[in-house]
C-alpha atoms as a PDB file:
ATOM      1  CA  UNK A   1     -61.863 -18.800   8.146  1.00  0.00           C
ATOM      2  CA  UNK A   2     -62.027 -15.819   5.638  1.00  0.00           C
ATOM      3  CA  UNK A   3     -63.814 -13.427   7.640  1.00  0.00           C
ATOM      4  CA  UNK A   4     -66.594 -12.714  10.097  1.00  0.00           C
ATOM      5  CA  UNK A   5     -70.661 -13.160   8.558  1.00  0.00           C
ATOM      6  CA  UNK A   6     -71.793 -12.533  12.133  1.00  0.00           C
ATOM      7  CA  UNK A   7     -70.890 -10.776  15.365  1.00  0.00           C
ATOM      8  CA  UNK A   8     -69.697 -13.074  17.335  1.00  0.00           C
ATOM      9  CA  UNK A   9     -71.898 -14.272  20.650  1.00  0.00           C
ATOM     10  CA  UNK A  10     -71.811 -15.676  24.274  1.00  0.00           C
ATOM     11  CA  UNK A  11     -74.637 -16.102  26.639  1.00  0.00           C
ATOM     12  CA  UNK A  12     -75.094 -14.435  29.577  1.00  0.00           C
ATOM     13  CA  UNK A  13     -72.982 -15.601  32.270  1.00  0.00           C
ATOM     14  CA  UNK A  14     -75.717 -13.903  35.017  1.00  0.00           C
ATOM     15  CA  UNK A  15     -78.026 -16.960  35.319  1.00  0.00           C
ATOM     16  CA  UNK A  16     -80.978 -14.602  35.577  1.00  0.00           C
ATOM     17  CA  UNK A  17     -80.021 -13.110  32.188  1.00  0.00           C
ATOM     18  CA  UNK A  18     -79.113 -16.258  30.388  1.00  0.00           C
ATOM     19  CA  UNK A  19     -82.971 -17.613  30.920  1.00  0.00           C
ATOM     20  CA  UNK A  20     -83.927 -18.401  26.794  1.00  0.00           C
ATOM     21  CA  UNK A  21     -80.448 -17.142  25.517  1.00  0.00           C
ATOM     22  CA  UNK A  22     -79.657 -19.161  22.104  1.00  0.00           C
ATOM     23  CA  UNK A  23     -76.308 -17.867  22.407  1.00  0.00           C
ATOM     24  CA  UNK A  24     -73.619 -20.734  23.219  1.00  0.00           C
ATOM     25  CA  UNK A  25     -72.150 -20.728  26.212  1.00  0.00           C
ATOM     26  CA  UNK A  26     -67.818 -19.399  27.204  1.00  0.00           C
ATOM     27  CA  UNK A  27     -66.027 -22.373  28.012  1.00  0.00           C
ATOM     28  CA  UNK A  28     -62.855 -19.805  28.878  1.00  0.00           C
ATOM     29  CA  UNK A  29     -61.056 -17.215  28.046  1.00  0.00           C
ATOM     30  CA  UNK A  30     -57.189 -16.895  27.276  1.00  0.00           C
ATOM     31  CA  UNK A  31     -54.908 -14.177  28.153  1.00  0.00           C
ATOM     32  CA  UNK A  32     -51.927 -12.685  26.680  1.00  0.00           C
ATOM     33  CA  UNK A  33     -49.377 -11.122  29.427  1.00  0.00           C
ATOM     34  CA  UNK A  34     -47.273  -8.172  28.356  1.00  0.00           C
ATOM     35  CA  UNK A  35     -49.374  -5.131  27.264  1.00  0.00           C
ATOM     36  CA  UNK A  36     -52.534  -7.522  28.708  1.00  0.00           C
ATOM     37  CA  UNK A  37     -52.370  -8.727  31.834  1.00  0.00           C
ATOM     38  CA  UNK A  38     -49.283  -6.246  33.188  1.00  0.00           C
ATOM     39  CA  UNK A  39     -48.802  -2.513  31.770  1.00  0.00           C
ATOM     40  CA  UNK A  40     -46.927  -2.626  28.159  1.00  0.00           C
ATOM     41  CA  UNK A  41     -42.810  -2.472  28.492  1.00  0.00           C
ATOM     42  CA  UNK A  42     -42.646  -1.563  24.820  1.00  0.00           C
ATOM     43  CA  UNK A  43     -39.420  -0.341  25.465  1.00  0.00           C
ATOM     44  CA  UNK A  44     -38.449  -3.447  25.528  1.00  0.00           C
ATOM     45  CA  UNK A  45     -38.751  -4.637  22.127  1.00  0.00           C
ATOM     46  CA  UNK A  46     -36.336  -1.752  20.934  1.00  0.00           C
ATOM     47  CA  UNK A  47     -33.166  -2.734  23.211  1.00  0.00           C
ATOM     48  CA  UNK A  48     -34.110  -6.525  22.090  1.00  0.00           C
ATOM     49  CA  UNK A  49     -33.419  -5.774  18.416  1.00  0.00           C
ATOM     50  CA  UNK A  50     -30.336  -3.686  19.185  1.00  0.00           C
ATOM     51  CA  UNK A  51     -28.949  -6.826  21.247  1.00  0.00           C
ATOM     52  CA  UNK A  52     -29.764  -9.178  17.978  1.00  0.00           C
ATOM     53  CA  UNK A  53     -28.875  -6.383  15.316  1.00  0.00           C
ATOM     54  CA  UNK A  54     -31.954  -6.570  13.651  1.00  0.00           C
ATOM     55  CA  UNK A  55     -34.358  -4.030  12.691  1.00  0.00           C
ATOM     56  CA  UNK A  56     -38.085  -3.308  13.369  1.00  0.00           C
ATOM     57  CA  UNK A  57     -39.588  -4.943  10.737  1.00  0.00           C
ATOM     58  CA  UNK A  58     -37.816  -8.204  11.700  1.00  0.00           C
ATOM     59  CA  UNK A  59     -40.197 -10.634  13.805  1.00  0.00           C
ATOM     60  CA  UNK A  60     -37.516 -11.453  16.986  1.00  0.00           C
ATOM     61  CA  UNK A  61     -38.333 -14.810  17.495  1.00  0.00           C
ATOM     62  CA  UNK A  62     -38.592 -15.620  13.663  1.00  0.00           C
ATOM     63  CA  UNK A  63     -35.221 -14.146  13.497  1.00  0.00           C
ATOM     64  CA  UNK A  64     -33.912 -16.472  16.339  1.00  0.00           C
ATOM     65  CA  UNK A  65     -35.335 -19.729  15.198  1.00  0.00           C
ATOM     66  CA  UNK A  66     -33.497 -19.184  12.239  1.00  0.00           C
ATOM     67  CA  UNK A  67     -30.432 -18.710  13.147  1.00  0.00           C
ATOM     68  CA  UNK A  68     -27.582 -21.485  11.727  1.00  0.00           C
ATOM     69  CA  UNK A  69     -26.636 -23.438  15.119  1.00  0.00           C
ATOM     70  CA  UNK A  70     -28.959 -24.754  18.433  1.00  0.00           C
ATOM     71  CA  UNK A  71     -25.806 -22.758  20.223  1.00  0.00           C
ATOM     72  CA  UNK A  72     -26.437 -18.690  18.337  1.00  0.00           C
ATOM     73  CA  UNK A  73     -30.120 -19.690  19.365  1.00  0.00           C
ATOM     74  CA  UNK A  74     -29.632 -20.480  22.879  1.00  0.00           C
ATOM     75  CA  UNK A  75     -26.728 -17.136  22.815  1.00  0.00           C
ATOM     76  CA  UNK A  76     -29.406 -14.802  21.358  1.00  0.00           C
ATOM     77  CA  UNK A  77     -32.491 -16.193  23.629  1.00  0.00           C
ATOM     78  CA  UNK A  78     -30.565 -15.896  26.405  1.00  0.00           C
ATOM     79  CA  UNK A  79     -29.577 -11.935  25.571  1.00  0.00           C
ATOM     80  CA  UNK A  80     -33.261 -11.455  25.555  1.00  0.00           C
ATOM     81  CA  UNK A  81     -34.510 -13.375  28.281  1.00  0.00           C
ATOM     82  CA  UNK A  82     -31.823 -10.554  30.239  1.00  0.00           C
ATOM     83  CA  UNK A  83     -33.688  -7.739  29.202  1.00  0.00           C
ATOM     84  CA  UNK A  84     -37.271  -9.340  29.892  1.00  0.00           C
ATOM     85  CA  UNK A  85     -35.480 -10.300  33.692  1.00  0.00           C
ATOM     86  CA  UNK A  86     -34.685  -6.748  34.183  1.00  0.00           C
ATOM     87  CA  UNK A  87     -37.872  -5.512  32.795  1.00  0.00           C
ATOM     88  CA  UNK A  88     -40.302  -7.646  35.196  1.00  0.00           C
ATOM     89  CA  UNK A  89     -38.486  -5.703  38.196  1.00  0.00           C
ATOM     90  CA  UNK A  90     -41.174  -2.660  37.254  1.00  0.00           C
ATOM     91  CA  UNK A  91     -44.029  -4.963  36.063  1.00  0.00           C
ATOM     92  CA  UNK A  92     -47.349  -2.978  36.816  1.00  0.00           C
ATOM     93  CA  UNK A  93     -51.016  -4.271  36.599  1.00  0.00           C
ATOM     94  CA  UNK A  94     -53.741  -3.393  34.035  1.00  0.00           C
ATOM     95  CA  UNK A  95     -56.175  -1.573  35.641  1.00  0.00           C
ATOM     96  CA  UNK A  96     -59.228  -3.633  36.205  1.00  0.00           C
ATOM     97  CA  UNK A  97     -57.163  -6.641  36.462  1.00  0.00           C
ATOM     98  CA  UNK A  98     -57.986  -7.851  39.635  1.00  0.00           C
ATOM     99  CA  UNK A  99     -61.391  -7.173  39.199  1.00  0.00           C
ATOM    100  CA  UNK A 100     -61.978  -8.609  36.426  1.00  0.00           C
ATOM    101  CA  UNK A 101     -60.283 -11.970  37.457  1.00  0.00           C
ATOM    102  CA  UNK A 102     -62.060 -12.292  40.846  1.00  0.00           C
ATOM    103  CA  UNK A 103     -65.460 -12.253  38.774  1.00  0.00           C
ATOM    104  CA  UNK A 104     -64.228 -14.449  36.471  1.00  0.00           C
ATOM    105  CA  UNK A 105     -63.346 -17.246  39.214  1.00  0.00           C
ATOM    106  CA  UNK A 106     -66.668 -16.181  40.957  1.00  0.00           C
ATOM    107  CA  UNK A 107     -68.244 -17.339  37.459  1.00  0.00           C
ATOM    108  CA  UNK A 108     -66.233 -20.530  37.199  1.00  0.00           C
ATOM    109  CA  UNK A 109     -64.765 -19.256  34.009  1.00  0.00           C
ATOM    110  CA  UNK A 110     -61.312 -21.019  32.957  1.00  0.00           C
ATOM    111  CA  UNK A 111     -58.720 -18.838  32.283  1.00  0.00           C
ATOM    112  CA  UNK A 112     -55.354 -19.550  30.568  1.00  0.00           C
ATOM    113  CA  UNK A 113     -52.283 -17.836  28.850  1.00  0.00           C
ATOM    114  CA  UNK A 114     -50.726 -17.683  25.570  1.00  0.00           C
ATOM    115  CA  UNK A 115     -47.961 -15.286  25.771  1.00  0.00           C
ATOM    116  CA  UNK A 116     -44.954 -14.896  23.384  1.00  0.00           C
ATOM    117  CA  UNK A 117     -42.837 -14.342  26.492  1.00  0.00           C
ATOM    118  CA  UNK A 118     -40.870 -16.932  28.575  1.00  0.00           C
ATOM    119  CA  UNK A 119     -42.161 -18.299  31.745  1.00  0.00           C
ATOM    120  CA  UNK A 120     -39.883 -16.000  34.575  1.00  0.00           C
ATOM    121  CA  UNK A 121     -41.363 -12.734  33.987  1.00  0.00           C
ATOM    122  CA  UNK A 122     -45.397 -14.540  33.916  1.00  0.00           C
ATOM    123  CA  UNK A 123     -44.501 -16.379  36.936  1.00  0.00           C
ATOM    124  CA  UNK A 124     -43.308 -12.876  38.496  1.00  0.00           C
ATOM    125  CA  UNK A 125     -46.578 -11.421  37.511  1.00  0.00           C
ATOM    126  CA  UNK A 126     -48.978 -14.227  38.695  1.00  0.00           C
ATOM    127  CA  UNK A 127     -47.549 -14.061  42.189  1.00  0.00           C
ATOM    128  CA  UNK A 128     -47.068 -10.206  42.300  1.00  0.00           C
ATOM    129  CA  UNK A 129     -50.400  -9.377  41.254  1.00  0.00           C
ATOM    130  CA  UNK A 130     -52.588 -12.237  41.091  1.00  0.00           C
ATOM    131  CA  UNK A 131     -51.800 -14.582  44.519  1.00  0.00           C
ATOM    132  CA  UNK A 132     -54.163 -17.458  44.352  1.00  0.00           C
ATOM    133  CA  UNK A 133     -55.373 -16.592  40.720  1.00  0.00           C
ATOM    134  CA  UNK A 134     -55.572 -19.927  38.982  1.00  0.00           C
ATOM    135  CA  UNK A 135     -54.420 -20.352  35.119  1.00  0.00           C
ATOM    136  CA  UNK A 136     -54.021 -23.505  33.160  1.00  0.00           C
ATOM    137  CA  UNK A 137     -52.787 -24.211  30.887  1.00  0.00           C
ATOM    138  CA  UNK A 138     -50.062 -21.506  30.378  1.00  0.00           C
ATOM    139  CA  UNK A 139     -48.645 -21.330  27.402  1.00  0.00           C
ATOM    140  CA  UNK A 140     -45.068 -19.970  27.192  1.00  0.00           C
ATOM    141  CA  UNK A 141     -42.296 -18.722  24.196  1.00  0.00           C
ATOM    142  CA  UNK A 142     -41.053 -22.814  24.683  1.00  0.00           C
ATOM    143  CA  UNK A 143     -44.180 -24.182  23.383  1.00  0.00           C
ATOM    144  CA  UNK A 144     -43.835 -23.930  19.098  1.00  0.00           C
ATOM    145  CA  UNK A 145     -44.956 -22.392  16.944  1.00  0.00           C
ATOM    146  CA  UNK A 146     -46.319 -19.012  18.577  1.00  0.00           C
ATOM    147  CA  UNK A 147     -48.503 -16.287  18.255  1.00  0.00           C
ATOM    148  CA  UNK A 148     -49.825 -15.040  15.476  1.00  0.00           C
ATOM    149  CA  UNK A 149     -49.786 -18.988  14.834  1.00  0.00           C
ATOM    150  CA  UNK A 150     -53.148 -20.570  16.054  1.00  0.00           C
ATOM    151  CA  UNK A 151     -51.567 -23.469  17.784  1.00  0.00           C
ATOM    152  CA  UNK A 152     -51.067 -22.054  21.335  1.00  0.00           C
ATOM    153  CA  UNK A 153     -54.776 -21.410  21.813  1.00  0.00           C
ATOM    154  CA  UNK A 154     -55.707 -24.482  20.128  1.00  0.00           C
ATOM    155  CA  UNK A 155     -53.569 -26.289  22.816  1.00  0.00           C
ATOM    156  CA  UNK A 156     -55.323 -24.830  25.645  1.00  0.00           C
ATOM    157  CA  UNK A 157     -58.947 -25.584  24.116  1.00  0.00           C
ATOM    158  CA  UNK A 158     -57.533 -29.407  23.589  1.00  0.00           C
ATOM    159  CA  UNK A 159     -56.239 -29.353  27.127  1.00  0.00           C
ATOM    160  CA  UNK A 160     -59.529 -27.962  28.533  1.00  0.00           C
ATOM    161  CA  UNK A 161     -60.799 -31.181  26.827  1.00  0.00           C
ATOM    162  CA  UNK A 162     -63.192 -28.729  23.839  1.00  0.00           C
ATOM    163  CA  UNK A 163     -63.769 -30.484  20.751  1.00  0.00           C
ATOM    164  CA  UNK A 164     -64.819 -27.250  18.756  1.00  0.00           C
ATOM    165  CA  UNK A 165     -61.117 -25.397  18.591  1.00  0.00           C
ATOM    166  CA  UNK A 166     -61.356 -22.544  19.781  1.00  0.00           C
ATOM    167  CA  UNK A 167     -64.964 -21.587  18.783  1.00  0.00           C
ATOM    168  CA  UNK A 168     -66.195 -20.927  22.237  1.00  0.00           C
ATOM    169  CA  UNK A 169     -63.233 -19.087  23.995  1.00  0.00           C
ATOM    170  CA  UNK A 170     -62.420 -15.476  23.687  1.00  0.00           C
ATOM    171  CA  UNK A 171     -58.926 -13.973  23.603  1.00  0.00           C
ATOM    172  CA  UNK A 172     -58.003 -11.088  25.162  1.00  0.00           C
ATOM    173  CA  UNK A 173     -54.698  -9.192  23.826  1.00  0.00           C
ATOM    174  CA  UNK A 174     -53.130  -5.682  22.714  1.00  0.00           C
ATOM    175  CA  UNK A 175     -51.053  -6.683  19.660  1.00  0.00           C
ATOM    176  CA  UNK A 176     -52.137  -7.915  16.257  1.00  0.00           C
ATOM    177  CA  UNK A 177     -49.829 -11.209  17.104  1.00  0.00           C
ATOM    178  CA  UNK A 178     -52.974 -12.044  19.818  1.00  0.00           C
ATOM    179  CA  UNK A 179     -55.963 -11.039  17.211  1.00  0.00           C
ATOM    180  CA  UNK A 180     -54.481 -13.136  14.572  1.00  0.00           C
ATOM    181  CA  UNK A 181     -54.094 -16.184  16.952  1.00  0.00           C
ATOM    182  CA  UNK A 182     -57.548 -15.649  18.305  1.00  0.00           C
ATOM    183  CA  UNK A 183     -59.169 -14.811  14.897  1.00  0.00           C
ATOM    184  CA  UNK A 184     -57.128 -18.371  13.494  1.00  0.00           C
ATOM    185  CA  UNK A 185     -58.015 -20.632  16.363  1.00  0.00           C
ATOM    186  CA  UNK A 186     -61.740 -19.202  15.847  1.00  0.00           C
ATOM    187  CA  UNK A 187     -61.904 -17.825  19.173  1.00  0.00           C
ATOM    188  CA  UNK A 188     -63.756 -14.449  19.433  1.00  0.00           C
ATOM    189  CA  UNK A 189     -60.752 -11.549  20.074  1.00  0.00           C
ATOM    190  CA  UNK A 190     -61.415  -8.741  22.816  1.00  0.00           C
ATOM    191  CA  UNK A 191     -58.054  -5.983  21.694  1.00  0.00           C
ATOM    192  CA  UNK A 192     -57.122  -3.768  25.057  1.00  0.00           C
ATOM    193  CA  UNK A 193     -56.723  -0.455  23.487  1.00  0.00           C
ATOM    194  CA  UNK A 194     -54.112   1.631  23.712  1.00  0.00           C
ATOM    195  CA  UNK A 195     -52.662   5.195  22.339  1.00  0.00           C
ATOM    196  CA  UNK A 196     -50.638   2.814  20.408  1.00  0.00           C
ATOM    197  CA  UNK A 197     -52.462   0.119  19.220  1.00  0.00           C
ATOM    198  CA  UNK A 198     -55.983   1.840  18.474  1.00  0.00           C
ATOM    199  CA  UNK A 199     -55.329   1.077  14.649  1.00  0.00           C
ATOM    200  CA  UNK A 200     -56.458  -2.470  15.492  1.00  0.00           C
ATOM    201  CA  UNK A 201     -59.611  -1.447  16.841  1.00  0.00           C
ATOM    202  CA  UNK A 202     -61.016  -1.803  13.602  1.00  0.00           C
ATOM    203  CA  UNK A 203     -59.216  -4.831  12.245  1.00  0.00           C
ATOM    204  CA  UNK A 204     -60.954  -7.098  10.554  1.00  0.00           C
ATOM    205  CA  UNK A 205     -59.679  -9.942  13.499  1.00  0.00           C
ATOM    206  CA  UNK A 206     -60.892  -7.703  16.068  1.00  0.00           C
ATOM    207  CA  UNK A 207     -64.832  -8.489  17.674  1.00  0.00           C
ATOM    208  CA  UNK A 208     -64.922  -5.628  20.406  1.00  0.00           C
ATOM    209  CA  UNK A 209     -62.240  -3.569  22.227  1.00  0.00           C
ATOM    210  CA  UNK A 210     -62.073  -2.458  26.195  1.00  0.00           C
ATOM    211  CA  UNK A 211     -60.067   0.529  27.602  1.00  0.00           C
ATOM    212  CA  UNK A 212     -59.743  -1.442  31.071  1.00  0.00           C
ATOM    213  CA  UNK A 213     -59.507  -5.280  31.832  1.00  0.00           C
ATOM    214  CA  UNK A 214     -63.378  -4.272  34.048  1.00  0.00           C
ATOM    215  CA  UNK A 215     -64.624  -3.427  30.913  1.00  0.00           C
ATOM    216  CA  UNK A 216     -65.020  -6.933  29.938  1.00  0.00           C
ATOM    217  CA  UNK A 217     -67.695  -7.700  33.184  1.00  0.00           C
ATOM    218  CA  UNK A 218     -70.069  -6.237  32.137  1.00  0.00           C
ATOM    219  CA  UNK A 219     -70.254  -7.226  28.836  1.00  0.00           C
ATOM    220  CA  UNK A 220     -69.549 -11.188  29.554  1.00  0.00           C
ATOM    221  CA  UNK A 221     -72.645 -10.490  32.892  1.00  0.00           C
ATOM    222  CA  UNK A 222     -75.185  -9.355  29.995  1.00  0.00           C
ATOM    223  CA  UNK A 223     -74.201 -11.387  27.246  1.00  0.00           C
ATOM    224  CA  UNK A 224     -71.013 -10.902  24.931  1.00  0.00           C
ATOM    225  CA  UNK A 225     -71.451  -9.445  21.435  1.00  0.00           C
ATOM    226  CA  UNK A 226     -68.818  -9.112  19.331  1.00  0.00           C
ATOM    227  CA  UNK A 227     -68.919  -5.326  17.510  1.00  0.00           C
ATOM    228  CA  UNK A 228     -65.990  -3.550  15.831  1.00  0.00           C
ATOM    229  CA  UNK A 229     -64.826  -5.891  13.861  1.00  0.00           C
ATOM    230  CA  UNK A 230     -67.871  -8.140  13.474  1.00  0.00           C
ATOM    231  CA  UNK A 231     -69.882  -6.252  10.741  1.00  0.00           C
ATOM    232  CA  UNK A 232     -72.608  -4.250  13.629  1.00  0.00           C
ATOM    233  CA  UNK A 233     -70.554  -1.879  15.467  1.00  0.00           C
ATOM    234  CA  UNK A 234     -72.285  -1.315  18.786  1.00  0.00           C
ATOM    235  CA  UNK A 235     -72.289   2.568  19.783  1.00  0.00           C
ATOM    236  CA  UNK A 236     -70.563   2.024  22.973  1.00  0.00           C
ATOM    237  CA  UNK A 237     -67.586  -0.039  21.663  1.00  0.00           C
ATOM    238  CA  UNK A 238     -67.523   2.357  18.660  1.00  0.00           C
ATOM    239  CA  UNK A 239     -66.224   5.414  21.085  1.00  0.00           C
ATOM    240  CA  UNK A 240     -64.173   3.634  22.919  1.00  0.00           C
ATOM    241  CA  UNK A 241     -62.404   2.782  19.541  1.00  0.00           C
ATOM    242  CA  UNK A 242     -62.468   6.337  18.319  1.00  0.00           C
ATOM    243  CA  UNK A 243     -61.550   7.794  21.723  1.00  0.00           C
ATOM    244  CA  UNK A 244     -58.346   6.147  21.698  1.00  0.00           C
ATOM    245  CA  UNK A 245     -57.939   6.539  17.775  1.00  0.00           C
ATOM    246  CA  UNK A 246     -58.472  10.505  18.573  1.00  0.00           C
ATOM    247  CA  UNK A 247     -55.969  10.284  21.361  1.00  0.00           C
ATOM    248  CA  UNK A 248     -53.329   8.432  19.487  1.00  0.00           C
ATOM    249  CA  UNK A 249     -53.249  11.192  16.715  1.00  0.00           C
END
């Protein structure tokens, strides 16, 4: 793919809406966790490249993988799988999270993860936050290769049993690692802006942004368009970009 030539579309998924729609329909929507699902622990990124000596233009897990011997791997995955540990202990929710996931399972949409973390601090955050929240499949640092690599998504498309990719799931992520994937796999991207991250509002891998995980309801009730990013930048999702591009200055 070399770029967007369209916004990118979903039908409604409110059944009176979605009379005539020629939009195709969501067939599921993948999550990232850190920064996504749960509150971002940026902090923890710093201490992670102090532990492996490394500095912040080095990708961590690139730099692990390519370390000499299966044992300096296992060593240096192991100092950071510490610091994630300790980190989980003050996990806190999105806001909007719960809503948004109890209309999702009251729409029968699929949801799964693709996270670049490993599986003890998700685990910790599905049954913390979101008790009898299904996900599947959930896509962890062991499966190869990761974000900003398509193949995650692509995995959970194939296990959802799609033959199109991931042409008719969105992504939802703060962090150009989960834009990239989404934009690769050709899944529409949804970015959950930040103070920190409202750069990527207007990437070109980027269809819309949210301030809150809610946001996304109404959007996916009445029909998903895809905005920044797409080419037709819809007013609404234009100052919600430049609201958090004003407040990260």
């Amino acid at each position: 793919m070399e770029g967007k030539k369209a916004p990118r579309r979903f039908a409604p998924l409110d059944p009176a809406k979605n009379v005539g729609s020629d939009a195709p329909p969501l067939k599921g929507i993948v999550f990232d966790v850190d920064g996504t699902l749960c509150v971002p622990q940026t902090y923890m990124f710093a201490e992670m490249r102090a532990a492996l000596g490394i500095p912040k233009t080095t990708d961590i897990l690139d730099h692990i993988y390519a370390l000499p011997t299966a044992a300096a791997q296992e060593a240096a995955m192991a100092s950071i799988r510490a610091i994630e540990a300790a980190a989980m202990q003050t996990q806190e929710p999105q806001a909007g999270l719960l809503q948004l996931m109890r209309y999702l399972e009251g729409r029968g949409v699929r949801k799964g993860i693709c996270t670049r973390n490993f599986d003890t601090p998700v685990n910790h955050l599905l049954s913390t936050f979101l008790h009898g929240q299904v996900f599947g499949p959930i896509v962890t640092r062991d499966f190869r290769p990761p974000k900003p690599h398509p193949a995650g998504i692509l995995h959970i498309a194939s296990q959802w049993g799609l033959d199109d990719g991931g042409s008719s799931l969105i992504m939802v992520g703060d962090s150009i690692d989960d834009m990239t994937a989404g934009f690769r796999a050709g899944a529409a991207t949804v970015l959950l802006v930040n103070e920190v991250n409202a750069h990527l509002a207007t990437h070109e891998h980027t269809d819309l942004c949210i301030r809150r995980l809610d946001d996304l309801v109404p959007m996916l009730e009445g029909g998903f368009c895809g905005s920044v990013g797409g080419g037709e930048e819809g007013t609404d999702t234009r100052a919600r970009a430049e609201r958090a591009l004003e407040n990260s200055g």
